[in-house]
PDB file of N, CA and C in Angstrom:
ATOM      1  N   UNK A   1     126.860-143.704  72.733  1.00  0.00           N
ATOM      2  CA  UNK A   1     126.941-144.726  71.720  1.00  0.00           C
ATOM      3  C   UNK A   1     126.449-146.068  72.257  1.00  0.00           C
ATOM      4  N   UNK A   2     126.738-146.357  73.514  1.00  0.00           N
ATOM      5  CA  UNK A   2     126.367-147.204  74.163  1.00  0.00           C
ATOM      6  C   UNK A   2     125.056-147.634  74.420  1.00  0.00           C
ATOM      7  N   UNK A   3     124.392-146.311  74.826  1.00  0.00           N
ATOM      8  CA  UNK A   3     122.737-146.619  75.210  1.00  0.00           C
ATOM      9  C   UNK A   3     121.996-146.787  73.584  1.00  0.00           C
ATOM     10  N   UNK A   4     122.422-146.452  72.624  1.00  0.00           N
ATOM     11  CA  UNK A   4     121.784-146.793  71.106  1.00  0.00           C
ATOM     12  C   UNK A   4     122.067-148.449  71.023  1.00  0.00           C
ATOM     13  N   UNK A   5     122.864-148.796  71.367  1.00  0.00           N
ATOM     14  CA  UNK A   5     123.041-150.274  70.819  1.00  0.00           C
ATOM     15  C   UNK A   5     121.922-151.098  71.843  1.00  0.00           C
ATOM     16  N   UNK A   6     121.767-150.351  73.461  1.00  0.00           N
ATOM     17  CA  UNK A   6     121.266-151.406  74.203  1.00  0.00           C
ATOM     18  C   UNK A   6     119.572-150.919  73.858  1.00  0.00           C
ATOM     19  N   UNK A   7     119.293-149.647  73.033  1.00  0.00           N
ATOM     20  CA  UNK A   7     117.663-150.082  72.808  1.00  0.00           C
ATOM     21  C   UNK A   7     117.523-150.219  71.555  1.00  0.00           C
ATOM     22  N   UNK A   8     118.340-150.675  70.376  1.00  0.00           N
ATOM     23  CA  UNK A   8     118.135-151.244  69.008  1.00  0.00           C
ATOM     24  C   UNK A   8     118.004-152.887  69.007  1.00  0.00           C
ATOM     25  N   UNK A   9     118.701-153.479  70.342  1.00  0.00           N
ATOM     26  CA  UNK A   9     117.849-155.046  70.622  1.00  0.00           C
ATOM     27  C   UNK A   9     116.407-155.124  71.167  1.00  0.00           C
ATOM     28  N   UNK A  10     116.135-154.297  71.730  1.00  0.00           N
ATOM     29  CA  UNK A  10     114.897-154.070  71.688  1.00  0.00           C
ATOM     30  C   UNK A  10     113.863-153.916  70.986  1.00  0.00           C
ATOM     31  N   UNK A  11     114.175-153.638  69.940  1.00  0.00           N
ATOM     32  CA  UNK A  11     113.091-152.779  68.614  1.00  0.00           C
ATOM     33  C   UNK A  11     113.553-153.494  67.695  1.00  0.00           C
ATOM     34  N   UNK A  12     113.324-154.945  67.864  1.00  0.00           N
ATOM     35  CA  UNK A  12     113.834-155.370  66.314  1.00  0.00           C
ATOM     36  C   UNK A  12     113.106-155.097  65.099  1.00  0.00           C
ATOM     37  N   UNK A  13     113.934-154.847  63.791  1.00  0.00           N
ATOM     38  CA  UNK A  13     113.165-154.535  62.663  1.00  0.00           C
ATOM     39  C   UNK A  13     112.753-155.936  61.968  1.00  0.00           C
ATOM     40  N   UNK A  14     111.369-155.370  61.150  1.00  0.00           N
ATOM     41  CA  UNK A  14     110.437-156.424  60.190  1.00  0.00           C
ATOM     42  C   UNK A  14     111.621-156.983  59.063  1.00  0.00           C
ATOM     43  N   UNK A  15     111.270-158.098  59.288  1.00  0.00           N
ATOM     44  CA  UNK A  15     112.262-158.924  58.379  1.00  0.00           C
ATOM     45  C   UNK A  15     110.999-159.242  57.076  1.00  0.00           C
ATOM     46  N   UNK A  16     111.561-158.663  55.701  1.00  0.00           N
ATOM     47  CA  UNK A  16     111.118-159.007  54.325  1.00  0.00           C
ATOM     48  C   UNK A  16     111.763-160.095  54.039  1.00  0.00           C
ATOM     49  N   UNK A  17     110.196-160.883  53.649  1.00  0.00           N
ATOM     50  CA  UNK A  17     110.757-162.464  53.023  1.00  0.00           C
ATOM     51  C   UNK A  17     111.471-161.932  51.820  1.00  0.00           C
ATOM     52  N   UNK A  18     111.574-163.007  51.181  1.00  0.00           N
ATOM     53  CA  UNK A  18     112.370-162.901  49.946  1.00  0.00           C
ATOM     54  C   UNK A  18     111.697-163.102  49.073  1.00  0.00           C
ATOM     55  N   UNK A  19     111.751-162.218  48.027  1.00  0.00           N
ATOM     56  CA  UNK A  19     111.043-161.933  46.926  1.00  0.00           C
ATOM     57  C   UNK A  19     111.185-162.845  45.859  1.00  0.00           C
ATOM     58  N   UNK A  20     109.589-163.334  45.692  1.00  0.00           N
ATOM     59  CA  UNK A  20     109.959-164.460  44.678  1.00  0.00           C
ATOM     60  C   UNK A  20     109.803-164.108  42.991  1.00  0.00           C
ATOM     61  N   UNK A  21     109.835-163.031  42.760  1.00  0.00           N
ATOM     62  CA  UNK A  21     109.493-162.289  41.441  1.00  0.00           C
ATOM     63  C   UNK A  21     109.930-162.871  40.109  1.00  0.00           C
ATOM     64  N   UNK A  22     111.026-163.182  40.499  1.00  0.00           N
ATOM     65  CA  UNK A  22     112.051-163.685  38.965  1.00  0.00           C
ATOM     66  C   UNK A  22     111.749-165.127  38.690  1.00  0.00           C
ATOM     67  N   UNK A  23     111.661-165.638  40.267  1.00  0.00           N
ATOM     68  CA  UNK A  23     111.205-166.876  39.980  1.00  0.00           C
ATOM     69  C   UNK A  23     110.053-167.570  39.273  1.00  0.00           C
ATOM     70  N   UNK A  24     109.373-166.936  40.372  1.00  0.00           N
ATOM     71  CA  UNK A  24     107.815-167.172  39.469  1.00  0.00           C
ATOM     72  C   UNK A  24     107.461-166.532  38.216  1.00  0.00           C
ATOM     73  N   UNK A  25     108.152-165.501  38.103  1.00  0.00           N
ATOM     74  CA  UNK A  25     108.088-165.111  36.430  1.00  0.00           C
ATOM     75  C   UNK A  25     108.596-166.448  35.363  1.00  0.00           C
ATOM     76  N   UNK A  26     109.460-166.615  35.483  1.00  0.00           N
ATOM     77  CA  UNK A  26     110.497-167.507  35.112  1.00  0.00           C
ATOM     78  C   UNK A  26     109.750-169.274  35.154  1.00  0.00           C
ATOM     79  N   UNK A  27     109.426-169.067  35.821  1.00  0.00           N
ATOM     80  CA  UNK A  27     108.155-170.396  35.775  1.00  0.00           C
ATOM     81  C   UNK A  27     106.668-170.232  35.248  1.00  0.00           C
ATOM     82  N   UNK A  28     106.275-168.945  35.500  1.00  0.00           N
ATOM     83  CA  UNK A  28     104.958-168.701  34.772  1.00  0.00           C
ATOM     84  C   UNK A  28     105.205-168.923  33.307  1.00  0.00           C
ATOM     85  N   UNK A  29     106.293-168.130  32.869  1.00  0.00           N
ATOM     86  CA  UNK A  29     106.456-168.273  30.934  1.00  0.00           C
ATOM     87  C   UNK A  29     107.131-169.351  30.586  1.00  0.00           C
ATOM     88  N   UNK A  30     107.619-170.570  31.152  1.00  0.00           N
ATOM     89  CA  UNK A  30     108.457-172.071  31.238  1.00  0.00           C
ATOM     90  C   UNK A  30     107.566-172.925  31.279  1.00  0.00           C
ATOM     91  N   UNK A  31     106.821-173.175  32.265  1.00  0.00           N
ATOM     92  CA  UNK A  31     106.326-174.238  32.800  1.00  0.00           C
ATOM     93  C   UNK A  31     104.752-173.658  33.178  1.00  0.00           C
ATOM     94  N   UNK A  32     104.224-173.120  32.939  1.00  0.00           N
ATOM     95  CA  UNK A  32     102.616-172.494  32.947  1.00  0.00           C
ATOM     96  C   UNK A  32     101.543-173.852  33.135  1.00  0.00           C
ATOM     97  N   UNK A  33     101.692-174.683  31.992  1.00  0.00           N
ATOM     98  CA  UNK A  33     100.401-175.886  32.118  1.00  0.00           C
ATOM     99  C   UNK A  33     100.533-176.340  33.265  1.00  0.00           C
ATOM    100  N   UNK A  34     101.794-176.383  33.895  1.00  0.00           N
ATOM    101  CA  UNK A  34     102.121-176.871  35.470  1.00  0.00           C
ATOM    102  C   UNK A  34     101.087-176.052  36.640  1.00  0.00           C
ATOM    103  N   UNK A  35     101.969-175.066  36.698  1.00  0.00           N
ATOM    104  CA  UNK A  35     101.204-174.378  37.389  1.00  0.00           C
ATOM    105  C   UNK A  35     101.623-174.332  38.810  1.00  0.00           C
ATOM    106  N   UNK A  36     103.348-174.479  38.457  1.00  0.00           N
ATOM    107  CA  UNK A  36     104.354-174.670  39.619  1.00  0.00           C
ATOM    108  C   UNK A  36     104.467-173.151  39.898  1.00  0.00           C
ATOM    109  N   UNK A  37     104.596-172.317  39.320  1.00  0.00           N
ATOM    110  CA  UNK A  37     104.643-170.716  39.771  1.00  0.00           C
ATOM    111  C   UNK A  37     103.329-170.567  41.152  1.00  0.00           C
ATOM    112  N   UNK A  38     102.118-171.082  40.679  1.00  0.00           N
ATOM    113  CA  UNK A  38     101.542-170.738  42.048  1.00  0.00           C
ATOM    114  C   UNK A  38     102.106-171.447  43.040  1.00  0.00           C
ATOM    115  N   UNK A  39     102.251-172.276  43.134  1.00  0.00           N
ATOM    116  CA  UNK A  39     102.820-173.039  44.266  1.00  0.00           C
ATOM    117  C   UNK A  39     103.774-172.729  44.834  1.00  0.00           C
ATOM    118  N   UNK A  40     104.897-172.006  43.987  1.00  0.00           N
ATOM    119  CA  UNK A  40     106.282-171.330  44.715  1.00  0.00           C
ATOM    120  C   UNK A  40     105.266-170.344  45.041  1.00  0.00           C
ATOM    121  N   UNK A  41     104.478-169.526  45.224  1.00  0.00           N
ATOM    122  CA  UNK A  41     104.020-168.347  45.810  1.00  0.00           C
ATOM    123  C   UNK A  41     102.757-168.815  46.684  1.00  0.00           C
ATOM    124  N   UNK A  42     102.898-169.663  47.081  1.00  0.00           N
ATOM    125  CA  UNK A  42     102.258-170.553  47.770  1.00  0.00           C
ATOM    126  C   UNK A  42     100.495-170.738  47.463  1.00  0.00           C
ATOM    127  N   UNK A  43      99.825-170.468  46.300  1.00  0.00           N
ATOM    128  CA  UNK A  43      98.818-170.719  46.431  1.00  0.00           C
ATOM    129  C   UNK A  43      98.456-172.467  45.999  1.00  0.00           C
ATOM    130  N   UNK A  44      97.733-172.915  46.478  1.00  0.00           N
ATOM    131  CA  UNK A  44      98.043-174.411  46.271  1.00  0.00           C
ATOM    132  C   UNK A  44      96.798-174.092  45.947  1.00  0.00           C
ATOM    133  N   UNK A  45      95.335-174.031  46.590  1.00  0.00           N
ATOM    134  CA  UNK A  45      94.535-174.099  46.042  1.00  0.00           C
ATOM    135  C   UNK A  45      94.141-173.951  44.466  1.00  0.00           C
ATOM    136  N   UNK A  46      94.680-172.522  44.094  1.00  0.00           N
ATOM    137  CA  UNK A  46      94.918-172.195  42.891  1.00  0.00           C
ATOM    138  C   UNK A  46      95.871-172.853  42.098  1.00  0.00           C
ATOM    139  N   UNK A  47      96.804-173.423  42.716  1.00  0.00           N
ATOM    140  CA  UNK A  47      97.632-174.280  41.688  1.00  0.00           C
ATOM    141  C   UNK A  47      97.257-175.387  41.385  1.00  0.00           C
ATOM    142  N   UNK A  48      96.265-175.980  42.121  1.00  0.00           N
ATOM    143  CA  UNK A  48      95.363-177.122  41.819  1.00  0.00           C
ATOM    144  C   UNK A  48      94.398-177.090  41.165  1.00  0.00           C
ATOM    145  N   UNK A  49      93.689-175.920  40.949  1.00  0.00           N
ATOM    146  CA  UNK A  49      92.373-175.534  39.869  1.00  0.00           C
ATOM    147  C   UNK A  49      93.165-175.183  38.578  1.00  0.00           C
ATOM    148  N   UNK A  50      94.604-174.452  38.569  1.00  0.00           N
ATOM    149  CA  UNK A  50      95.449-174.204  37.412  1.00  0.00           C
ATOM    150  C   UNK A  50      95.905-175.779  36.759  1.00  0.00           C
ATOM    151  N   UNK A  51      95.874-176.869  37.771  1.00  0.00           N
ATOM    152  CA  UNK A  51      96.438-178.390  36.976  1.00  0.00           C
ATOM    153  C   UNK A  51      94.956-178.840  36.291  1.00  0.00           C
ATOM    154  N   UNK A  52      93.894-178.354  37.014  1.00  0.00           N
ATOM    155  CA  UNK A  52      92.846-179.393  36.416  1.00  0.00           C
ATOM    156  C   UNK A  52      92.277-178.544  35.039  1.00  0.00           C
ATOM    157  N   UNK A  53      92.150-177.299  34.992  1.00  0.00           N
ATOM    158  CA  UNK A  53      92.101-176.660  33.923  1.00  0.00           C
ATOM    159  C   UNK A  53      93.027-177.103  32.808  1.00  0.00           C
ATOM    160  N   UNK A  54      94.092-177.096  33.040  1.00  0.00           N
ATOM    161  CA  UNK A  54      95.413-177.860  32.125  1.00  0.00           C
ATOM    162  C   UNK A  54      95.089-178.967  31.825  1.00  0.00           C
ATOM    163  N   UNK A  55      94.822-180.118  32.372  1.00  0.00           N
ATOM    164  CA  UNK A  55      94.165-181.441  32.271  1.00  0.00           C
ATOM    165  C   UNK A  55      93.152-181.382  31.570  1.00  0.00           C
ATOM    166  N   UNK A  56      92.068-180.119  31.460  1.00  0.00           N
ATOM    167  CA  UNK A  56      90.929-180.659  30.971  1.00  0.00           C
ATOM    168  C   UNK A  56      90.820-179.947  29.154  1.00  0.00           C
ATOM    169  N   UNK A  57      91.764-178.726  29.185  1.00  0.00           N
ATOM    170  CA  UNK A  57      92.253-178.075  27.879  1.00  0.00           C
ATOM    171  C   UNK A  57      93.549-178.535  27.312  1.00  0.00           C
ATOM    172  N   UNK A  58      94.295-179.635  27.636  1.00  0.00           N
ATOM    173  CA  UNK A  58      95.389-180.064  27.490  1.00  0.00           C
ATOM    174  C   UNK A  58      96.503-178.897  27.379  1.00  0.00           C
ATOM    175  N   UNK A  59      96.234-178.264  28.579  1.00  0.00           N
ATOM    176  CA  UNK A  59      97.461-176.946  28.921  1.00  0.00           C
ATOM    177  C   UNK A  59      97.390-175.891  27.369  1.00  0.00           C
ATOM    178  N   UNK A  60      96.546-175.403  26.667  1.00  0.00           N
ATOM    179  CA  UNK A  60      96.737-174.627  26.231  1.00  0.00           C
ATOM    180  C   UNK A  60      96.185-173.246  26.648  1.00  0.00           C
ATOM    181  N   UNK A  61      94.867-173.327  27.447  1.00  0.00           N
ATOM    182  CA  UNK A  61      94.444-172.641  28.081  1.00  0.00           C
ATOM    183  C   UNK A  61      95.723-171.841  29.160  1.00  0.00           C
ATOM    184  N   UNK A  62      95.622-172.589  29.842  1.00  0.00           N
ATOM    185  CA  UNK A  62      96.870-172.266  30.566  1.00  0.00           C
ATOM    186  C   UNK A  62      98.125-172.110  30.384  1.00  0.00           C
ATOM    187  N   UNK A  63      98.915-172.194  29.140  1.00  0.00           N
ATOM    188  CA  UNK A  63      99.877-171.824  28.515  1.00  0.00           C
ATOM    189  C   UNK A  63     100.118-170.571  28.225  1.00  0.00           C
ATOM    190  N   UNK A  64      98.654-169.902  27.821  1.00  0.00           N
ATOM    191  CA  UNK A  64      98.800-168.871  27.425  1.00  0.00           C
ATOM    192  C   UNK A  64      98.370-168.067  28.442  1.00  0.00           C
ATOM    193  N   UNK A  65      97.434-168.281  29.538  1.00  0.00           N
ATOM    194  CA  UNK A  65      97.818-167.233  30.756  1.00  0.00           C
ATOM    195  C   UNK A  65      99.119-167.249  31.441  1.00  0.00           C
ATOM    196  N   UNK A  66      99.281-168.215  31.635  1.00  0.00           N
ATOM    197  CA  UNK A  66     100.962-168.444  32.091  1.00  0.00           C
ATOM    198  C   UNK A  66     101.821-167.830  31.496  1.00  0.00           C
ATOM    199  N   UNK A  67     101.872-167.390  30.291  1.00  0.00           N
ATOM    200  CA  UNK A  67     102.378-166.363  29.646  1.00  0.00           C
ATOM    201  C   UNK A  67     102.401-165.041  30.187  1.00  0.00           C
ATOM    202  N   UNK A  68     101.114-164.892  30.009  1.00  0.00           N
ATOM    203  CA  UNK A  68     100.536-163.440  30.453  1.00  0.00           C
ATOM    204  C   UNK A  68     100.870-163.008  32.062  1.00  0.00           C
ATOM    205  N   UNK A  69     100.658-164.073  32.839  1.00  0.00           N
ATOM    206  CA  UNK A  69     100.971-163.653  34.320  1.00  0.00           C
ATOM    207  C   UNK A  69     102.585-163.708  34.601  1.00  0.00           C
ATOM    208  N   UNK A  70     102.999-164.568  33.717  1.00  0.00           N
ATOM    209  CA  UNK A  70     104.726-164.170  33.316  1.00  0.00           C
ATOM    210  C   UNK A  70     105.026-162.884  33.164  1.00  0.00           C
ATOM    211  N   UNK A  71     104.420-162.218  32.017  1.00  0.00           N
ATOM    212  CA  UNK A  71     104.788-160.744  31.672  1.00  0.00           C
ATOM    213  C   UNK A  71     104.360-159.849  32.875  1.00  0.00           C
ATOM    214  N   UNK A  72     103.301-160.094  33.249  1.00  0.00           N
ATOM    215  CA  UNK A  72     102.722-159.418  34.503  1.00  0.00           C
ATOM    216  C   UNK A  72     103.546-159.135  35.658  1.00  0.00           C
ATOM    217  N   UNK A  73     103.923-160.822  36.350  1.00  0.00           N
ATOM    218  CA  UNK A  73     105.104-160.793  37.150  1.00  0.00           C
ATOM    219  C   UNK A  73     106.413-159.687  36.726  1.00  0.00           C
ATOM    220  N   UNK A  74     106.901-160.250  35.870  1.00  0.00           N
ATOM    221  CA  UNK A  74     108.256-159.903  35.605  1.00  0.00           C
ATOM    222  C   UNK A  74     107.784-158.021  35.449  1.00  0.00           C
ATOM    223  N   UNK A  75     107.056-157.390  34.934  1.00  0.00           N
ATOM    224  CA  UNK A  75     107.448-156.205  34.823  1.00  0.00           C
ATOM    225  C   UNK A  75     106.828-155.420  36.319  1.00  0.00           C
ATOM    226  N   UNK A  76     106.392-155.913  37.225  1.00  0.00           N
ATOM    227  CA  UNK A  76     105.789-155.117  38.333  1.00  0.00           C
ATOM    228  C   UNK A  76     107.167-154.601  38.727  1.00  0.00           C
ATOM    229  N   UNK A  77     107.312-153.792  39.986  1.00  0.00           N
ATOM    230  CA  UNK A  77     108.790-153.637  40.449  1.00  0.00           C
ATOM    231  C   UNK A  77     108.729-154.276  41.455  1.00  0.00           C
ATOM    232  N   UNK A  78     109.930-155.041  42.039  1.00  0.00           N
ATOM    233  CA  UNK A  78     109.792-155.691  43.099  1.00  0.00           C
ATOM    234  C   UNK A  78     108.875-155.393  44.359  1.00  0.00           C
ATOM    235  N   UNK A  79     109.068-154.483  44.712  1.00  0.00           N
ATOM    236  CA  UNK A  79     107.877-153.736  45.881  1.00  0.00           C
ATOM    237  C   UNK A  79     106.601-154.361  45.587  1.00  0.00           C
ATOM    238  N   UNK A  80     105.853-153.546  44.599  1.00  0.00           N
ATOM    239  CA  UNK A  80     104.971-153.766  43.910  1.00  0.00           C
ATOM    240  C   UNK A  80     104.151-155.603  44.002  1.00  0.00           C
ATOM    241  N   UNK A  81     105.451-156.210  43.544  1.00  0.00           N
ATOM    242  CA  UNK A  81     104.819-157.679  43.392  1.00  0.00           C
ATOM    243  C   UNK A  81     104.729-158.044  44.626  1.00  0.00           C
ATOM    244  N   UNK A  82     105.695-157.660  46.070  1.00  0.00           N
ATOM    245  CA  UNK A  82     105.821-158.234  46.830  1.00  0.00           C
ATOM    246  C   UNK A  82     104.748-157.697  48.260  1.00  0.00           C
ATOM    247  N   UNK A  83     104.328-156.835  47.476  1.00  0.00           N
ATOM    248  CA  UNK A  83     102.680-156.412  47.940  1.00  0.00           C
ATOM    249  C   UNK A  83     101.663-157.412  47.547  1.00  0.00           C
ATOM    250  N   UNK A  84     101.962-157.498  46.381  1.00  0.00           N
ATOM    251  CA  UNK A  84     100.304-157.765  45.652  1.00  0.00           C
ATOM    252  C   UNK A  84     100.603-159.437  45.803  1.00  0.00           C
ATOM    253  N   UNK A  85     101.459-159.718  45.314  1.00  0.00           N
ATOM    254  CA  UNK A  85     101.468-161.495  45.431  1.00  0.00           C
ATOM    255  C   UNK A  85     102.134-162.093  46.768  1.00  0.00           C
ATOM    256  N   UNK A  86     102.518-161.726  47.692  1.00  0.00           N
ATOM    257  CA  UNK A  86     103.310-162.560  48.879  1.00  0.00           C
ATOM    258  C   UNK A  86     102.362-161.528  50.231  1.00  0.00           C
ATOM    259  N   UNK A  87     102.590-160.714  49.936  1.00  0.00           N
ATOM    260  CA  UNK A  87     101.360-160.328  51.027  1.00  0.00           C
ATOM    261  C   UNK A  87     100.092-160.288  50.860  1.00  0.00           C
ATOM    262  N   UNK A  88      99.534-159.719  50.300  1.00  0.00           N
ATOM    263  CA  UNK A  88      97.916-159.587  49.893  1.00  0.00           C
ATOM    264  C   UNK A  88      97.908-160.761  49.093  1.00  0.00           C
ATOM    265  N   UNK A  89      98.361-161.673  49.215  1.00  0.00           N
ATOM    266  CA  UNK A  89      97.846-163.030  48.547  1.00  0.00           C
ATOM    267  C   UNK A  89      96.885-162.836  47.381  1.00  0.00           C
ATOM    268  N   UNK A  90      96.922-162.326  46.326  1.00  0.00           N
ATOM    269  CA  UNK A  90      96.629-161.986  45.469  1.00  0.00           C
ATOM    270  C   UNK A  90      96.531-163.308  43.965  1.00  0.00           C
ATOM    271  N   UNK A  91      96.159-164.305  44.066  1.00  0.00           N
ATOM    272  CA  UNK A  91      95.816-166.019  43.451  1.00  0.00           C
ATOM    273  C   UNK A  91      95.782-165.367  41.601  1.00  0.00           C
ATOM    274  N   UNK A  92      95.294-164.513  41.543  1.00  0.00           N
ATOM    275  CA  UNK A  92      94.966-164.380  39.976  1.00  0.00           C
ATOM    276  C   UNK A  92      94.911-163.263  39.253  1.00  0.00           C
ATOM    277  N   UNK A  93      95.853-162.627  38.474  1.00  0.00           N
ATOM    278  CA  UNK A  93      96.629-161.911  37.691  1.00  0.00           C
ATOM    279  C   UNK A  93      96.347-160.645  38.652  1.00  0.00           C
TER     280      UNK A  93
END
């Protein structure tokens, strides 16, 4: 029992960030013309081409993808999103 504990400090396991799924769902269908959902999932670049698009259609353009990448988010399964959007950095739907 002993020698298991002294080579499991050894082999530490991959720590999963925390899944931002609900969140950014939850901000994609709220706050979309913003374009604060990319930014919690860290794309800034893209959240900066998502403000000036908003700026230049007065957020309706982007209201309604923000919608859509809302529904998108929210129904992947967690796994799933936390593939495609937090690892594979994945910027657009």
């Amino acid at each position: 029992m002993e020698n298991s504990n002294k080579e499991h400090w050894n082999n530490p396991q991959p720590v999963k960030e925390d899944n931002k799924k609900i969140a950014a769902g939850i901000l994609a269908l709220l706050l979309a013309p913003f374009g604060i959902h990319k930014f919690l999932l860290g794309y800034t670049t893209e959240g900066i081409i998502w403000l000036v698009i908003s700026l230049v259609t007065c957020g309706t353009v982007t209201a309604l993808l923000g919608f859509i990448e809302g529904i998108i988010y929210l129904t992947k399964s967690d796994e799933e999103f936390y593939q495609t959007y937090q690892v594979n950095k994945k910027g657009w739907f």
